[in-house]
Protein backbone atom coordinates (compact mmCIF):
# COMPACT_ATOMS: atom_id res chain seq x y z
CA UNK A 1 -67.00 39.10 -60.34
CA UNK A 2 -70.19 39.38 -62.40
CA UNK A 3 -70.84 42.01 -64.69
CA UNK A 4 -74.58 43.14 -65.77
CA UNK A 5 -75.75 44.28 -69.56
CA UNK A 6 -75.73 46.49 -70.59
CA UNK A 7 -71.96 47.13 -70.48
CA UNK A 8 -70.56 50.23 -68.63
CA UNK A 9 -68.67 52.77 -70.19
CA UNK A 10 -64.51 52.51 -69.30
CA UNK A 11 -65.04 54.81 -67.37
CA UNK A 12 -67.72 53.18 -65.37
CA UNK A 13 -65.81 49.81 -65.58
CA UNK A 14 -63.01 51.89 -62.90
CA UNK A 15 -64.80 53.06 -60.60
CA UNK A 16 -65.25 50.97 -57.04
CA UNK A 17 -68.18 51.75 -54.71
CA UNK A 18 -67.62 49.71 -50.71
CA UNK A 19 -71.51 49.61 -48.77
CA UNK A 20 -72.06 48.08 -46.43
CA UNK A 21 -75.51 45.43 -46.55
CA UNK A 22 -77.50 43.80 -44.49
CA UNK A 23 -78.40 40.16 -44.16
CA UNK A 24 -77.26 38.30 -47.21
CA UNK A 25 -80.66 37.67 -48.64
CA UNK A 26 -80.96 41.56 -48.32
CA UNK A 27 -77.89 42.23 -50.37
CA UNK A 28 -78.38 39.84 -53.36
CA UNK A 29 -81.77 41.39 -54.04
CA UNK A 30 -80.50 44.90 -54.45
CA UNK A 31 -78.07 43.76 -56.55
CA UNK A 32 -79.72 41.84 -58.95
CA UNK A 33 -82.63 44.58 -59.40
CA UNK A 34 -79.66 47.00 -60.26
CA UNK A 35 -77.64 45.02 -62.69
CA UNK A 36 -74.86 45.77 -60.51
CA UNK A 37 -71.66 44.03 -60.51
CA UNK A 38 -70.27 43.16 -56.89
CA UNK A 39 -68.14 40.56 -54.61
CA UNK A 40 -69.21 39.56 -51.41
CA UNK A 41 -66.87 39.66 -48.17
CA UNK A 42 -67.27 37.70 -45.16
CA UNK A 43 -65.50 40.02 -42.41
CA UNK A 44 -65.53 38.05 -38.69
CA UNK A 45 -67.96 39.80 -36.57
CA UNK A 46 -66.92 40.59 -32.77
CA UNK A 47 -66.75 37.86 -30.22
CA UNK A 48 -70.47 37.22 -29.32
CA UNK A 49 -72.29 38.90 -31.86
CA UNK A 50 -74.13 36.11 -34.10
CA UNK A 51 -74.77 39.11 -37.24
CA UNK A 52 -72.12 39.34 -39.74
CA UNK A 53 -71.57 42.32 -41.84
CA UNK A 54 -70.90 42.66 -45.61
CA UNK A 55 -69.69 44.24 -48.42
CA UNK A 56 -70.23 44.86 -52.10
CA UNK A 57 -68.44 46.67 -54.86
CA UNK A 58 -70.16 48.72 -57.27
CA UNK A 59 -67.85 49.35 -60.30
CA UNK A 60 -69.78 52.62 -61.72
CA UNK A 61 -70.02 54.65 -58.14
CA UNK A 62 -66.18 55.45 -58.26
CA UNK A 63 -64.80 58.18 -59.52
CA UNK A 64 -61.41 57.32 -60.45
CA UNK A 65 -59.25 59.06 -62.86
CA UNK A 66 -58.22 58.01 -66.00
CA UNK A 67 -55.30 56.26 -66.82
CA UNK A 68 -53.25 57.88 -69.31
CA UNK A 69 -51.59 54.73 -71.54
CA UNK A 70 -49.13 57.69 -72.97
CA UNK A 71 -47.35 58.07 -69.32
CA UNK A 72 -45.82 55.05 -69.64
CA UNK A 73 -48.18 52.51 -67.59
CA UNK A 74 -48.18 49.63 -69.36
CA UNK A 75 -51.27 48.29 -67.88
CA UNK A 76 -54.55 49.12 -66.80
CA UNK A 77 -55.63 50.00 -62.94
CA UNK A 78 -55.52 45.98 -61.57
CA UNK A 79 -58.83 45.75 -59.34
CA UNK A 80 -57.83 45.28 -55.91
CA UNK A 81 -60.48 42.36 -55.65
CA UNK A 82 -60.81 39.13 -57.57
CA UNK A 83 -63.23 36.37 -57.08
CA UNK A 84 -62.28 33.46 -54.62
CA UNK A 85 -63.89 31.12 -52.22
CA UNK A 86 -65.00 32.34 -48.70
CA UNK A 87 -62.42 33.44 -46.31
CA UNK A 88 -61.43 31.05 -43.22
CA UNK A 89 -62.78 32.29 -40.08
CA UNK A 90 -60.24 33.22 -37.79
CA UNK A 91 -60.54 32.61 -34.17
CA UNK A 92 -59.79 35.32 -31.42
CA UNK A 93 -56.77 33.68 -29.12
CA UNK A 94 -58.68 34.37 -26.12
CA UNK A 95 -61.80 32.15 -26.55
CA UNK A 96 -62.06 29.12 -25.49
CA UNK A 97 -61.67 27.33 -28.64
CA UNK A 98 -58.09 29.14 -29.05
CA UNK A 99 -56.82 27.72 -25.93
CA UNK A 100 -58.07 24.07 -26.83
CA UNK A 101 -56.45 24.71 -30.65
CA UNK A 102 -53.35 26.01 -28.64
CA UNK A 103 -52.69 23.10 -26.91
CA UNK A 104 -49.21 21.51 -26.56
CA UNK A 105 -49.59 17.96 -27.68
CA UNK A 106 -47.80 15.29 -25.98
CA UNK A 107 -44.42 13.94 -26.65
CA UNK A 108 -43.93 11.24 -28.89
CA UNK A 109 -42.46 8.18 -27.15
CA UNK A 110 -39.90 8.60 -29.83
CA UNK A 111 -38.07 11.81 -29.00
CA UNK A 112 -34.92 11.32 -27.57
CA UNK A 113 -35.77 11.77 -23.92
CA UNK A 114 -38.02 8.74 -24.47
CA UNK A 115 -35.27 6.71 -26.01
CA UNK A 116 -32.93 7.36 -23.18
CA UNK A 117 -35.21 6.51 -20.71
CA UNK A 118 -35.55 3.25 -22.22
CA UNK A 119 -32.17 2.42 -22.32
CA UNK A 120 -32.30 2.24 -18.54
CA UNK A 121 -34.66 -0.43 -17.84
CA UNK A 122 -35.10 -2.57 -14.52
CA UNK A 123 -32.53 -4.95 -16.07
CA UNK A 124 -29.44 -2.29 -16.78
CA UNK A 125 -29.88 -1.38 -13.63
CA UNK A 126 -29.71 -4.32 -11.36
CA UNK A 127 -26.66 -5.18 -13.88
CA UNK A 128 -24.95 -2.11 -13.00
CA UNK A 129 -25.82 -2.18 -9.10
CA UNK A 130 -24.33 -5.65 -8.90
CA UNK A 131 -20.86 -4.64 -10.94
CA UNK A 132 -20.89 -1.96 -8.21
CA UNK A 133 -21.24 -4.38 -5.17
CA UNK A 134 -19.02 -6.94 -6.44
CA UNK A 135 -16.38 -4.15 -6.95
CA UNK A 136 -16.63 -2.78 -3.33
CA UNK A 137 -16.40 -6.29 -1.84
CA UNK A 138 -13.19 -7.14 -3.85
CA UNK A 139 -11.83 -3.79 -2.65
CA UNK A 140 -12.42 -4.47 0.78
CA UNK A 141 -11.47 -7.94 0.74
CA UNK A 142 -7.87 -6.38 -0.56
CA UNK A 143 -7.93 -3.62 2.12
CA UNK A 144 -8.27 -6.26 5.34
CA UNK A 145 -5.51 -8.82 3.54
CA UNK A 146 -3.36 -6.02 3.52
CA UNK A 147 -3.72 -4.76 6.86
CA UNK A 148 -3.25 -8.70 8.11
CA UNK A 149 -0.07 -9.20 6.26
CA UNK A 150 2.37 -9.91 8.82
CA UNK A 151 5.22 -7.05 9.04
CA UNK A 152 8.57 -7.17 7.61
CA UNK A 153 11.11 -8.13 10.24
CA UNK A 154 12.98 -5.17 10.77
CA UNK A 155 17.02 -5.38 10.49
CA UNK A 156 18.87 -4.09 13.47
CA UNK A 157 22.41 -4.52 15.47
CA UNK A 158 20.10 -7.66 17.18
CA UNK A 159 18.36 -8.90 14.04
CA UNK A 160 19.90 -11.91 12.76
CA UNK A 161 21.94 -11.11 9.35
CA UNK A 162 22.27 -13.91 6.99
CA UNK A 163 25.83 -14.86 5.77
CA UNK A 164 26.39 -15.39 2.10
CA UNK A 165 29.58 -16.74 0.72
CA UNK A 166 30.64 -18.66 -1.77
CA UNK A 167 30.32 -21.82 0.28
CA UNK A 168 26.95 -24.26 0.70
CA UNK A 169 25.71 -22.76 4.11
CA UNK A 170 23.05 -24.44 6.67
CA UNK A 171 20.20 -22.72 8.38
CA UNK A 172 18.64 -24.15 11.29
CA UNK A 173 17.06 -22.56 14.22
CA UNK A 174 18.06 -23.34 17.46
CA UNK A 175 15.69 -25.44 19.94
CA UNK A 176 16.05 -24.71 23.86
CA UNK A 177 14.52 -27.67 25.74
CA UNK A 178 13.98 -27.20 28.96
CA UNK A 179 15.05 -29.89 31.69
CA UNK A 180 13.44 -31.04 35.23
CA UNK A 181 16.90 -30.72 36.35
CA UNK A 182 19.21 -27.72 36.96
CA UNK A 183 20.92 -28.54 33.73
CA UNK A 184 20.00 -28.24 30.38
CA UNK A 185 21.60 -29.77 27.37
CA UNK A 186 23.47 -27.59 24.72
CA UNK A 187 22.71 -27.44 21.23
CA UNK A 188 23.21 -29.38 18.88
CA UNK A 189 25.46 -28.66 15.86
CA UNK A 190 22.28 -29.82 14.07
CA UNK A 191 20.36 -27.24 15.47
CA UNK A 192 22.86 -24.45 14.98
CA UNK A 193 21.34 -21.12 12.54
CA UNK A 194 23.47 -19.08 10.23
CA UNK A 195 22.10 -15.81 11.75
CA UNK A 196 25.34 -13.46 12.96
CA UNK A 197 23.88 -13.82 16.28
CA UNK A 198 20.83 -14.94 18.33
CA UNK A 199 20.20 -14.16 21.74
CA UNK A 200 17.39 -15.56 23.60
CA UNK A 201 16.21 -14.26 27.47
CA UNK A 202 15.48 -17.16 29.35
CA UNK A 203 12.00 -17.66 30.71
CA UNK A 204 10.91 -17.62 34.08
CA UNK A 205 9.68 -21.33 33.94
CA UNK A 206 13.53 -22.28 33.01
CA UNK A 207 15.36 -19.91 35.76
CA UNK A 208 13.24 -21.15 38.46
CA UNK A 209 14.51 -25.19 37.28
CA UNK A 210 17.64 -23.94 37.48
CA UNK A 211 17.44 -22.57 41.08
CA UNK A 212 18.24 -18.99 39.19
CA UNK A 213 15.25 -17.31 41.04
CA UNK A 214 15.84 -18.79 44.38
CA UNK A 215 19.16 -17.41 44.62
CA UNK A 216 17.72 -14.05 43.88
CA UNK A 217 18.84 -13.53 40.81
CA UNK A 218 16.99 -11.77 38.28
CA UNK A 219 16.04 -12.49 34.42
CA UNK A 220 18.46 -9.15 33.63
CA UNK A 221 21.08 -10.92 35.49
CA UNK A 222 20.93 -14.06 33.01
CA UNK A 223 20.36 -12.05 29.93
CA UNK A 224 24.21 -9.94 31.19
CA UNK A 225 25.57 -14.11 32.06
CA UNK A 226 25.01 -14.76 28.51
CA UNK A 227 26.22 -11.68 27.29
CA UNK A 228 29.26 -12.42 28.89
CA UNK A 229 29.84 -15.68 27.64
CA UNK A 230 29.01 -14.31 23.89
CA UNK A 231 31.66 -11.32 24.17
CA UNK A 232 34.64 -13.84 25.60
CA UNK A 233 33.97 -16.38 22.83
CA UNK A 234 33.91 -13.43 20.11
CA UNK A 235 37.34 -12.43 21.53
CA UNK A 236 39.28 -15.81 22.49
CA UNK A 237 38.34 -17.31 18.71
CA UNK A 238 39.01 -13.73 16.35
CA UNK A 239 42.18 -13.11 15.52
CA UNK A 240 43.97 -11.23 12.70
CA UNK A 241 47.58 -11.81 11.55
CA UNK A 242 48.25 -7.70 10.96
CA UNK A 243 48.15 -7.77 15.16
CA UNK A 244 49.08 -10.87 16.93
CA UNK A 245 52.21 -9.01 18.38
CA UNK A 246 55.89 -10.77 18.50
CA UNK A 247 57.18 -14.21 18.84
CA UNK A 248 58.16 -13.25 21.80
CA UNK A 249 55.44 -10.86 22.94
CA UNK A 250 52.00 -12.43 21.69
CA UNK A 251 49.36 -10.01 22.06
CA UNK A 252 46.98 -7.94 20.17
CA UNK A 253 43.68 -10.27 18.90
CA UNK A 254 45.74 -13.22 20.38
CA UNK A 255 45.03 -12.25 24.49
CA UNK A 256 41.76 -10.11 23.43
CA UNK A 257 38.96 -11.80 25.73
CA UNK A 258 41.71 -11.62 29.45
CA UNK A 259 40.09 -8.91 30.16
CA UNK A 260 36.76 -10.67 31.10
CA UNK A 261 38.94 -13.41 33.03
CA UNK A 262 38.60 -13.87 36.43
CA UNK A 263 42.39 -13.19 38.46
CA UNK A 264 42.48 -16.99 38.33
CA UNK A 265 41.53 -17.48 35.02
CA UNK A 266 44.65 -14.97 33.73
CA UNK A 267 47.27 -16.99 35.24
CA UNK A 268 45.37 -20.26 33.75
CA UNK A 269 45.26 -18.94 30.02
CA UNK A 270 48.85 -17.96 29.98
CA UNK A 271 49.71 -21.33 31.96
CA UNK A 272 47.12 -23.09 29.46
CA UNK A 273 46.19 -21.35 26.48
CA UNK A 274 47.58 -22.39 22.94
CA UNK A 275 47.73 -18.14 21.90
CA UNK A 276 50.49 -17.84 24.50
CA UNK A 277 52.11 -21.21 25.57
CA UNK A 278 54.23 -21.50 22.46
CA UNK A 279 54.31 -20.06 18.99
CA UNK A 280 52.74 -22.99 17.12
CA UNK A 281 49.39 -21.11 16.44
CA UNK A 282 51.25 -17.41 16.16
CA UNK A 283 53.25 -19.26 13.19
CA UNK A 284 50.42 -20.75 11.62
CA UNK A 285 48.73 -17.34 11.28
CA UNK A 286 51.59 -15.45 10.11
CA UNK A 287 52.05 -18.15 7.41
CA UNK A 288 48.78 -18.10 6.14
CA UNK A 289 48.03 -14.33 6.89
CA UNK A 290 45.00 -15.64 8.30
CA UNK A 291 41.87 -13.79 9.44
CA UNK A 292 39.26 -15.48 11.40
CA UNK A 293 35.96 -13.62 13.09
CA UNK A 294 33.54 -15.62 15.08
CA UNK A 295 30.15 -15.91 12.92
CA UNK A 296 26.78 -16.84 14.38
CA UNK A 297 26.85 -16.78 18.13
CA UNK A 298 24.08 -18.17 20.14
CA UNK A 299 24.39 -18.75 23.91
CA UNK A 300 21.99 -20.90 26.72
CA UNK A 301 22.46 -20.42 30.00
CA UNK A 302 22.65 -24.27 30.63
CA UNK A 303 23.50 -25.09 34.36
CA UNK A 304 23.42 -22.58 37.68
CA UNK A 305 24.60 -23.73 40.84
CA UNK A 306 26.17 -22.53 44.08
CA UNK A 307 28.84 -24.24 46.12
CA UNK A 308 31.64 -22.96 48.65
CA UNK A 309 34.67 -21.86 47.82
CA UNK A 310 37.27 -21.33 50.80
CA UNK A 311 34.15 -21.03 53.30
CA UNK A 312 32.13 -18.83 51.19
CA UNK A 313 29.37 -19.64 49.34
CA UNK A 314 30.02 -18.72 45.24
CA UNK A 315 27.52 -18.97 42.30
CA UNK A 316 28.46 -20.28 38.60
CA UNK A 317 26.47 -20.41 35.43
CA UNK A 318 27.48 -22.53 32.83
CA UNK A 319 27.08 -21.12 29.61
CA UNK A 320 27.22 -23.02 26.42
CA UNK A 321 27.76 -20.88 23.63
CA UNK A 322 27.74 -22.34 19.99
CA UNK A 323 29.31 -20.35 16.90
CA UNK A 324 30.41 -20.64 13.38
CA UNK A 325 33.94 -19.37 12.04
CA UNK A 326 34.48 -17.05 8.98
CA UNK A 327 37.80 -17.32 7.43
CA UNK A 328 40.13 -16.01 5.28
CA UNK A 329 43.39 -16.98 4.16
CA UNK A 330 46.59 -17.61 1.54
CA UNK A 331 46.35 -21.04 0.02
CA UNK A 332 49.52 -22.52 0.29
CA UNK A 333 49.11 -24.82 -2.96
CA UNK A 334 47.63 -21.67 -5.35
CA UNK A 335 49.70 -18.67 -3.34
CA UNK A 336 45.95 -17.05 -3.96
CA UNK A 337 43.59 -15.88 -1.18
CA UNK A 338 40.73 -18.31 -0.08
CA UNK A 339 37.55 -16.83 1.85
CA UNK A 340 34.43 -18.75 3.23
CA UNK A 341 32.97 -20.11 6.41
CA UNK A 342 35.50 -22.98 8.06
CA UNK A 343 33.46 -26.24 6.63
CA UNK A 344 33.31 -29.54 8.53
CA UNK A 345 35.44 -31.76 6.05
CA UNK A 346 32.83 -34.92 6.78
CA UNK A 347 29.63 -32.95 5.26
CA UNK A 348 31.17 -29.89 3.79
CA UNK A 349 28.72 -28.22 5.94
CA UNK A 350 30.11 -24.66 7.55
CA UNK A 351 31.45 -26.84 11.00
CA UNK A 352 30.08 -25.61 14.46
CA UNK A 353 31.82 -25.50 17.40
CA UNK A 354 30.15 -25.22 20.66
CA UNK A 355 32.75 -23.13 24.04
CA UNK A 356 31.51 -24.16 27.61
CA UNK A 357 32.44 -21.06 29.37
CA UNK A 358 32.01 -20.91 33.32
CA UNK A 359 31.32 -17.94 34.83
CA UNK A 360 31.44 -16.48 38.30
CA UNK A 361 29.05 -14.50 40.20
CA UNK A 362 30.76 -10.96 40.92
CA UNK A 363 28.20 -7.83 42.48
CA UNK A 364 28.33 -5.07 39.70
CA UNK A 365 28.55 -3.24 43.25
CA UNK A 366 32.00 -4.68 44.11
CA UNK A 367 34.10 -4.25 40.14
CA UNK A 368 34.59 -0.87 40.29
CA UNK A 369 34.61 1.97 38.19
CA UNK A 370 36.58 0.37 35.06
CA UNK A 371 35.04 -3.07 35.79
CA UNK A 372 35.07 -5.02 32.42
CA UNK A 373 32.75 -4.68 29.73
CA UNK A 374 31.02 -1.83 32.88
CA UNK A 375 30.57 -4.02 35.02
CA UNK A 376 28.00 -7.05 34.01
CA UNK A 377 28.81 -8.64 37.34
CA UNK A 378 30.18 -12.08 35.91
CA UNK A 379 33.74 -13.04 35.03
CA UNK A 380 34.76 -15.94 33.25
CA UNK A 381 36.43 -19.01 35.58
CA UNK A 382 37.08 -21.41 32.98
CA UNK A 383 36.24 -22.70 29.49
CA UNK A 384 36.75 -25.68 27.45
CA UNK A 385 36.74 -25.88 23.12
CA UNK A 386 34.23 -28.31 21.76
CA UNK A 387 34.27 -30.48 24.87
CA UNK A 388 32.03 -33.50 25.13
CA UNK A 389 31.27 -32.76 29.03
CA UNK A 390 30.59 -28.76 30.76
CA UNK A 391 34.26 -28.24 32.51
CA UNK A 392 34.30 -28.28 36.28
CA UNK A 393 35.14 -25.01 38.54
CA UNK A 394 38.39 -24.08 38.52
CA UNK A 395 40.10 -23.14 42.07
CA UNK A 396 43.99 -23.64 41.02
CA UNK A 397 45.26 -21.17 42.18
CA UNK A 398 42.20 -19.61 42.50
CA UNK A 399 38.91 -18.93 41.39
């Protein structure tokens, strides 16, 4: 603010005057021949125009009342103008400059979308697309071992059931050979298995060396000959001492397996047979309250032939059925009860024995309603114990 001499009168010093001037040059002319005091004010001009427009205050033009100090003011009117620099020139937001000024710079590469994109460069993820291919193949490679795993053998009244007792046991599977001729060998004690029982069907191969399928017999007809065999030999060699009948009267588990016996073959066992011929055996199980059950059968159909009997032609099969022997029994020596599989005294192995049974060819057609066991069509001729040799048919008195 510049003030001119002479110096105004207070009440000239209050009073404002607002003009508006021409061009600047204009304007500081007029005010210096006045001796004026006044402030100059850059106001932005329209968008376009190049003139400007400004303004001056003239301090001695207003008319503004005095200020009584006695009211309680407790300082004079405060001009509503003081000297300062030129005001910035402010730019309308729709010119072009605006919208260049406006712009949006870029993101700096260190915000924190930048810094997460880094963290997955090329290398992260080939590392991470190779942890996920190594994990399928493992997974797969489990899935197919899985699926080739052989299945559990499933346990059944067929499946073989292992026998655990207090005494060393032997397990062995059983080996059929197969001869040229129409007999084949037995097995060996060597070869025996402690399975409850093992049944195996006879192949085609082995029933036509035999003769078995020129004769017309069928594969279900030696599967029901060996079925035989196995159900006589469970029944001739159980017994229990709580029903062997009387001294005089032996019965009970003692004559079990006559029913499969041919009409022949009954008068032979009680002729024959140790159960019935005298009390030796009745004694010895009384005694010893003994309890034997046959353990581990496993028949072959070993030997097939036909031959005439009285004029008319007969077929046999020669079965050779080998078995184990689960006992149990009063210890004469300790008065206590001993139970275990019978053991062979020369290995203290569980002993095998091996039946020869010989069976005869009867039609399932001819037996009858109550035909033994239903009606197999086979009855049992003869049989020898552990014999070195298959027994020989057996006509006296008859077949």
């Amino acid at each position: 603010m510049q003030q001119a001499t002479p110096q105004p009168s207070p009440k000239q010093q209050n009073q404002t005057m607002f003009s508006s001037l021409g061009p600047p040059e204009a304007s500081e002319g007029s005010s210096q021949d006045q001796g004026l005091s006044s402030q100059t004010l850059n106001v932005p001009s329209q968008a376009g125009s190049s003139e400007q427009t400004f303004f001056y205050i003239q301090d001695d033009e207003l008319d503004l009342p005095e200020i009584d100090e006695q009211e309680g003011q407790s300082s004079p009117f405060v001009m509503p103008f003081q000297p300062s620099t030129g005001m910035p020139v402010v730019v309308q937001p729709g010119t072009k400059d605006a919208r260049a000024d406006l712009r949006i710079p870029p993101p700096s590469p260190s915000t924190p979308r930048a810094r997460q994109g880094r963290l997955f460069s090329p290398l992260t993820r080939l590392l991470i697309a190779g942890m996920i291919v190594i994990t399928v193949l493992v997974g797969g490679v489990l899935v197919l071992a899985q699926s080739a795993a052989p299945p559990a053998p499933e346990q059944g009244n067929n499946a073989p059931t292992s026998i655990i007792t207090g005494q060393p046991t032997r397990s062995a599977q059983q080996s059929r050979p197969t001869a040229p001729s129409r007999t084949r060998a037995a097995p060996s004690p060597s070869a025996r298995s402690g399975d409850q029982s093992t049944m195996s069907v006879p192949s085609q191969q082995t029933l036509s060396q035999l003769g078995w399928t020129q004769a017309g017999l069928s594969q279900a007809d030696a599967v029901e000959a060996e079925r035989t065999a196995s159900t006589f030999v469970d029944r001739e060699m159980s017994f229990d001492y709580r029903d062997i009948g009387s001294l005089t009267n032996h019965s009970g588990t003692l004559t079990a397996a006559t029913f499969l016996l041919t009409p022949g073959g009954q008068i032979r066992f009680v002729h024959n047979d140790v159960r019935v011929i005298n009390n030796h055996l009745y004694d010895t199980i009384q005694s010893t309250q003994l309890i034997q059950q046959v353990m581990a059968i496993q028949p072959v159909l070993v030997k097939f032939q036909v031959q005439q009997i009285q004029g008319q032609p007969q077929q046999f099969a020669w079965v050779s059925v080998s078995f184990e022997l689960f006992q149990s029994r009063i210890d004469p020596t300790t008065g206590q009860r001993v139970e275990g599989m019978e053991l062979d005294p020369a290995t203290g192995q569980p002993r095998v024995h091996q039946m020869a049974v010989v069976l005869l060819r009867v039609p399932p057609q001819s037996q009858g309603a109550n035909a033994p066991m239903g009606g197999t069509g086979w009855l049992v001729n003869v049989y020898a114990l552990d014999a070195t040799t298959l027994p020989p048919v057996a006509t006296d008195p008859s077949l």
